[in-house]
C-alpha atoms as a PDB file:
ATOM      1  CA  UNK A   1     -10.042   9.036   5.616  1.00  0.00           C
ATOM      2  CA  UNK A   2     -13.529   7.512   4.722  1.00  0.00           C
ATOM      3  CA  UNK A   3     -14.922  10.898   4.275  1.00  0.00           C
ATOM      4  CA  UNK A   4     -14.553  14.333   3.419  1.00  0.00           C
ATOM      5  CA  UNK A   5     -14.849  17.441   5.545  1.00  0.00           C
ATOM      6  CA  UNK A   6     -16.434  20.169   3.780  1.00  0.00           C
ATOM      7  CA  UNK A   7     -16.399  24.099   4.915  1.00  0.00           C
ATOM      8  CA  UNK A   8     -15.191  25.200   8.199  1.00  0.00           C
ATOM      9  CA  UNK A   9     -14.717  23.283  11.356  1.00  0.00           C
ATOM     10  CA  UNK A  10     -16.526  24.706  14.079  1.00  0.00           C
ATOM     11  CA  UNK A  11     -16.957  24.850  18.520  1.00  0.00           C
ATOM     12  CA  UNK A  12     -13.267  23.409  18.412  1.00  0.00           C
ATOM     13  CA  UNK A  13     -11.814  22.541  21.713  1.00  0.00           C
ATOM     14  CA  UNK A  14      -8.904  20.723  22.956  1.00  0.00           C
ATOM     15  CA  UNK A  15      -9.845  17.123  24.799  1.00  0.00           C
ATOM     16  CA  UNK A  16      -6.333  16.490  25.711  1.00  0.00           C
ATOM     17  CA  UNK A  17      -2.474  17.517  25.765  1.00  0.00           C
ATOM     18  CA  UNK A  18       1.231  15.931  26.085  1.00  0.00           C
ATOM     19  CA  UNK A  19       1.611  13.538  28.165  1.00  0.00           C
ATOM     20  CA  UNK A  20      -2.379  13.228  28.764  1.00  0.00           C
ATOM     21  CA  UNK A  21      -3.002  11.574  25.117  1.00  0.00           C
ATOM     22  CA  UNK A  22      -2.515   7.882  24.922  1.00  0.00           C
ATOM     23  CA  UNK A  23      -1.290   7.736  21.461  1.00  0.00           C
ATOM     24  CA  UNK A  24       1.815  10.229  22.266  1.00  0.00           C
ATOM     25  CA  UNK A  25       4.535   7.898  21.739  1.00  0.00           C
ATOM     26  CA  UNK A  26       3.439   6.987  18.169  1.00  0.00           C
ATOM     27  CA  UNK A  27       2.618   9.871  16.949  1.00  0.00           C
ATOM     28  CA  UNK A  28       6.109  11.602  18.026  1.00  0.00           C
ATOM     29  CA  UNK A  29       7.368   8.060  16.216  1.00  0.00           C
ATOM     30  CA  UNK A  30       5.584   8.687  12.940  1.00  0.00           C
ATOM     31  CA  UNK A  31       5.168  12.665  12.737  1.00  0.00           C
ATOM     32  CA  UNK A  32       7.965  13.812  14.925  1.00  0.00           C
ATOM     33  CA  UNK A  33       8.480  15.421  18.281  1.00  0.00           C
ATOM     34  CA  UNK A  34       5.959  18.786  19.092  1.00  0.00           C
ATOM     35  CA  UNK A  35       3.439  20.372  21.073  1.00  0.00           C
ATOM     36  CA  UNK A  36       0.696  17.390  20.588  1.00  0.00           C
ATOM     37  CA  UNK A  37      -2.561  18.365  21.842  1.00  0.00           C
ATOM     38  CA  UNK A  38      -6.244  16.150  20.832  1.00  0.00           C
ATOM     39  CA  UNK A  39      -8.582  18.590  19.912  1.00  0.00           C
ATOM     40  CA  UNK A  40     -12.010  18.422  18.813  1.00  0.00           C
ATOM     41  CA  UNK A  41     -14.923  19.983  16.910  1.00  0.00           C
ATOM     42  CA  UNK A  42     -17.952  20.066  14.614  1.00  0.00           C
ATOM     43  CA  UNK A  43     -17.920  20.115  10.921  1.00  0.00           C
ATOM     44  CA  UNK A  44     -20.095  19.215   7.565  1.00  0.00           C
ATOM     45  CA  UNK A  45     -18.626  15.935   6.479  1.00  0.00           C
ATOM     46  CA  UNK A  46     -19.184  13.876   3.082  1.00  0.00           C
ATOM     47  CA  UNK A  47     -19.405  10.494   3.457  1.00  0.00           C
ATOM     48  CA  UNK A  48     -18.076   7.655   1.161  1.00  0.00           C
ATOM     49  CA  UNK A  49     -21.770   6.678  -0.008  1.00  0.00           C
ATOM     50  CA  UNK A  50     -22.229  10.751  -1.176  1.00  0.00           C
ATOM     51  CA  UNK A  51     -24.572  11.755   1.935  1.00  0.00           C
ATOM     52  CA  UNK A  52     -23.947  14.715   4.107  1.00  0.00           C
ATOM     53  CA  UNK A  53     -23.886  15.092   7.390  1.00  0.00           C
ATOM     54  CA  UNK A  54     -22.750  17.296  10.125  1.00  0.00           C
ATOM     55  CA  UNK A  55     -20.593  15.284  12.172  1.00  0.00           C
ATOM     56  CA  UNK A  56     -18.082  15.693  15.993  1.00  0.00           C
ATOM     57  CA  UNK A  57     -14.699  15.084  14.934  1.00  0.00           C
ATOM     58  CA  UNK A  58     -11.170  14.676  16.430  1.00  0.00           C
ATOM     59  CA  UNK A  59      -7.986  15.124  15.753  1.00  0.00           C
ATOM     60  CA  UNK A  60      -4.294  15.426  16.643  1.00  0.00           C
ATOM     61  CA  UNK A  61      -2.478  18.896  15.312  1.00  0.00           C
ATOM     62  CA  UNK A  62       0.928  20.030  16.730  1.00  0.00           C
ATOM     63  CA  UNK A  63       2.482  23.420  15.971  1.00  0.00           C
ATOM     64  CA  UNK A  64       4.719  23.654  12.999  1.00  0.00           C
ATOM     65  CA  UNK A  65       3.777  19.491  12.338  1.00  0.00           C
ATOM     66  CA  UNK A  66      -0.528  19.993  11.343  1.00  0.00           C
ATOM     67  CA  UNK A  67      -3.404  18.273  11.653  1.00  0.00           C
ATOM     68  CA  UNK A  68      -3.477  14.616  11.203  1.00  0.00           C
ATOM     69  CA  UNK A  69      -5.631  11.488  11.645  1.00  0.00           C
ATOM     70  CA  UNK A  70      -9.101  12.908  11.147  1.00  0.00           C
ATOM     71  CA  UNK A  71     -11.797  10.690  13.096  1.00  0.00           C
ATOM     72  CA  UNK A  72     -15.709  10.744  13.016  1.00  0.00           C
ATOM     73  CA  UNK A  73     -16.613  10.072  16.746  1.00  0.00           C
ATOM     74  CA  UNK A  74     -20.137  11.154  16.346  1.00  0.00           C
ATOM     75  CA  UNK A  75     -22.786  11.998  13.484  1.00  0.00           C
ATOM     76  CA  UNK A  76     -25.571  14.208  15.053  1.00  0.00           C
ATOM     77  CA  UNK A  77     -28.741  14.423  13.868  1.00  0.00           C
ATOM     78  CA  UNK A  78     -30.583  16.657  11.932  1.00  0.00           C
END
C-alpha cells in the first residue's frame, strides 16, 4: 500500500460478489476459498509524500479471510 488509511471508513457498499468479480480465481489462489465480495467506501487517507486527503477506496474482504488489497480509485476534492 502507497498510503495509509486513517480513522474510519465510511458510505461502504458492496460493487460486486462471487462469481461477478474478475479477480475471483486469484484471490481464492492466494487467500483461500470464501464468501468474496468487492466492496467500496470513503475514508481519510495519508499519502506517501505526508498530505491528506479524503479519498474512494476498494477492496476485497471475505468472511473469516479479511480485508485485503486496499486501492485508491478516486481522491475527491476538498
Amino acid at each position: 500500500m502507497d498510503f495509509e488509511i486513517v480513522g474510519e471508513i465510511i458510505q461502504i457498499e458492496p460493487i460486486a460478489r462471487g462469481l461477478g468479480i474478475r479477480e475471483l480465481a486469484r484471490l481464492r489462489r492466494q487467500y483461500g476459498d470464501g464468501r468474496w465480495r468487492k466492496i467500496k467506501g470513503v475514508a481519510t487517507v495519508v499519502l506517501v509524500d505526508g498530505t491528506i486527503h479524503q479519498a474512494e477506496i476498494h477492496w476485497y474482504e471475505a468472511h473469516g479471510i479479511g480485508k485485503k488489497e486496499f486501492k485508491i480509485k478516486f481522491p475527491l476534492l476538498d
